[in-house]
Protein backbone atom coordinates (compact mmCIF):
# COMPACT_ATOMS: atom_id res chain seq x y z
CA UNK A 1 95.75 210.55 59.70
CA UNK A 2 93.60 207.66 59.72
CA UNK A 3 94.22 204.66 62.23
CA UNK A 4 93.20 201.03 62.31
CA UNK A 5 91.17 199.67 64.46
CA UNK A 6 94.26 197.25 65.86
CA UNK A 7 96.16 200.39 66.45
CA UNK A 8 93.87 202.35 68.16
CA UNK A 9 92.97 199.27 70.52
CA UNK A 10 96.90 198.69 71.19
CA UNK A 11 97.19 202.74 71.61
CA UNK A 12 94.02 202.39 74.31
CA UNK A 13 95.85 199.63 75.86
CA UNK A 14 99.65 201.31 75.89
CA UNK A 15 97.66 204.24 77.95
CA UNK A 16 96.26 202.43 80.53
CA UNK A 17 99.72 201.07 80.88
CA UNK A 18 98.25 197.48 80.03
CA UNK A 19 100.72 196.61 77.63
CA UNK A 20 103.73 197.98 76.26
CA UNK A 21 103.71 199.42 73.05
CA UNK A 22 105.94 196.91 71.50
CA UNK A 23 104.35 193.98 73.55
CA UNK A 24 102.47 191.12 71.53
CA UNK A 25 98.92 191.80 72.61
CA UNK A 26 96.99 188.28 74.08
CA UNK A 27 94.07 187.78 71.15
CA UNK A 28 91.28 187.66 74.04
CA UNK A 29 92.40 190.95 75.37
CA UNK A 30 92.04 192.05 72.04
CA UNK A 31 88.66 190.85 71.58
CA UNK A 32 87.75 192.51 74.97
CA UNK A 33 88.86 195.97 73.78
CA UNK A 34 87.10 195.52 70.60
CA UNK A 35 83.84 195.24 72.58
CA UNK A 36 84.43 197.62 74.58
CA UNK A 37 85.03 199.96 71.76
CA UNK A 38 81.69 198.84 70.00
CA UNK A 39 79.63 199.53 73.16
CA UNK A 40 81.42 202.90 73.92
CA UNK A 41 80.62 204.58 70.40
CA UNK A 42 77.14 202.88 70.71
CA UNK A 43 76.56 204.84 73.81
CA UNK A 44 77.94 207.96 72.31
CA UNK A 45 75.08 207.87 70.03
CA UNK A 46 72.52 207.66 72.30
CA UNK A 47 74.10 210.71 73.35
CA UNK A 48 74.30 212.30 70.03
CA UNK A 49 77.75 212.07 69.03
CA UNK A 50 77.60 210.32 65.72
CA UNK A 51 80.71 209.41 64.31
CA UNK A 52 79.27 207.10 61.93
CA UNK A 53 80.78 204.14 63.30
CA UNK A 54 79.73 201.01 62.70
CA UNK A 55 80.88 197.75 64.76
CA UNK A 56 83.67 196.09 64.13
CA UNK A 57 85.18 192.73 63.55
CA UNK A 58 87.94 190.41 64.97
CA UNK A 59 88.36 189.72 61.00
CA UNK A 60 88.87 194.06 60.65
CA UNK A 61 91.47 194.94 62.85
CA UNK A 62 93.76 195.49 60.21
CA UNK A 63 90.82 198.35 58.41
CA UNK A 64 90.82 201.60 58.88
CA UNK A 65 88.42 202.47 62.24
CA UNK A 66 85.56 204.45 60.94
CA UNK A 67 85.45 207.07 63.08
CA UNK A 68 86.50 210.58 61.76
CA UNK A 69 90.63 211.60 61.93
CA UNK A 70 89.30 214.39 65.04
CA UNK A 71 87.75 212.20 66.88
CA UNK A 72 90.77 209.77 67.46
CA UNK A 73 92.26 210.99 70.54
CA UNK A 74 88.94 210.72 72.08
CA UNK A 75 88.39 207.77 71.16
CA UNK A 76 91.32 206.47 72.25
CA UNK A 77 91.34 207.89 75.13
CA UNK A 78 87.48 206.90 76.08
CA UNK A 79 88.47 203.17 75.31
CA UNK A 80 91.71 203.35 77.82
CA UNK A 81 89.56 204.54 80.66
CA UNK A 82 86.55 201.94 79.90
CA UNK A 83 89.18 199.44 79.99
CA UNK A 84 91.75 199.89 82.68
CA UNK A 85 89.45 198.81 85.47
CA UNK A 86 89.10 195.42 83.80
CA UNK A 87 93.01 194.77 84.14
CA UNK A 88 93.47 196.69 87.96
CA UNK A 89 94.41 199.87 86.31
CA UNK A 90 94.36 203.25 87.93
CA UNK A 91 94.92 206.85 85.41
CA UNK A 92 96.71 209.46 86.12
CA UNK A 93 94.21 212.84 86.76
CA UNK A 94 96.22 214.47 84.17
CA UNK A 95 95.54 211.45 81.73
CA UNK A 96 91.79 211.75 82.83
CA UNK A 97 91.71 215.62 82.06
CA UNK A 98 93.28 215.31 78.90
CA UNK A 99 90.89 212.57 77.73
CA UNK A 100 87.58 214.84 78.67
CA UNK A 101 88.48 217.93 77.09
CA UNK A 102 89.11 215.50 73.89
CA UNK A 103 85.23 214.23 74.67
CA UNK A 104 84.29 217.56 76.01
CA UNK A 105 84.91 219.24 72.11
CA UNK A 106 83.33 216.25 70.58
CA UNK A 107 80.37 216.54 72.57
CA UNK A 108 80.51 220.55 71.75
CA UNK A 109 80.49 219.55 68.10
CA UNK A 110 77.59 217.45 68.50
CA UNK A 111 75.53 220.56 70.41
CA UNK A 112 76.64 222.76 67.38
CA UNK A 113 75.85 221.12 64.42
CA UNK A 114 72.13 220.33 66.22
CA UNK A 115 71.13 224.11 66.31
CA UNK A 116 69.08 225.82 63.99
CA UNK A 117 70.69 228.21 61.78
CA UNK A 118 70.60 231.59 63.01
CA UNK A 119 69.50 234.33 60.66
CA UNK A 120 69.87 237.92 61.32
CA UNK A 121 66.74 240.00 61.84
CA UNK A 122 65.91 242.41 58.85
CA UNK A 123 66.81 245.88 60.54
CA UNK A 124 65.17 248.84 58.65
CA UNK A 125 68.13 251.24 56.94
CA UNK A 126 68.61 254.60 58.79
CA UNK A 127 67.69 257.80 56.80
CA UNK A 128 70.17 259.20 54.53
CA UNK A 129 71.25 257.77 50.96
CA UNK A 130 70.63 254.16 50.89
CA UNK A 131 72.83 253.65 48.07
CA UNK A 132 76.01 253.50 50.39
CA UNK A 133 76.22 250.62 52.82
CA UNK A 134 78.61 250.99 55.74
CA UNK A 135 81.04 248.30 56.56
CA UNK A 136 84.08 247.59 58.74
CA UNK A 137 86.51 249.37 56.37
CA UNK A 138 84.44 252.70 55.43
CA UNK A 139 82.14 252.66 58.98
């Protein structure tokens, strides 16, 4: 479910209700959105979320944005609200809600992958024939 980078930025821009999604998008607002996008994920890797972007290019719009098919919506989402104050924009709470929880599991995802792995402690067998091991289906 990959996206390019032009349709994620006219997605962003559709939400904040800053152009219609069939509307011809002005090539400078373009090349706003496009920095905002590259400064957003830049911060989000100073706060561990690596989604192995990489900046982006007016000359790339058309390539596939390199940011993994689960972190779209967030994404998305992220660049609306950096970019609706720009153009006199106010969002919805609902739209605001919906657009953490997207950052909220990213950001969860980030946490988890960063801790150790746990392993369990070695817990001495009881007394009684240690040839049998108990599980779930014999107790």
């Amino acid at each position: 479910m990959s996206i390019s980078t032009a349709e994620l930025i006219r997605d962003a821009l559709s939400l904040a209700n800053i152009y219609g999604p069939t509307e011809a998008i002005e090539p400078e607002d373009v090349q706003f959105c496009l920095r905002k996008l590259n400064a957003l994920l830049a911060d989000w890797e100073t706060d561990n979320i690596n989604l192995q972007y990489f900046p982006q290019t007016m000359d790339e719009l058309g390539d596939d944005c390199p940011i993994p098919d689960d972190s779209i919506l967030a994404v998305t989402y992220y660049l609306s609200f950096s970019i609706a104050p720009h153009y006199g924009k106010q969002l919805l709470p609902q739209m605001l809600a919906l657009g953490k929880s997207y950052y909220d599991r990213l950001l969860r995802d980030a946490v988890s992958a960063k801790l150790p792995a746990v392993k369990e402690p070695l817990v001495p067998r009881g007394t009684g024939d240690s040839a049998v091991s108990a599980n779930i289906l014999n107790g």
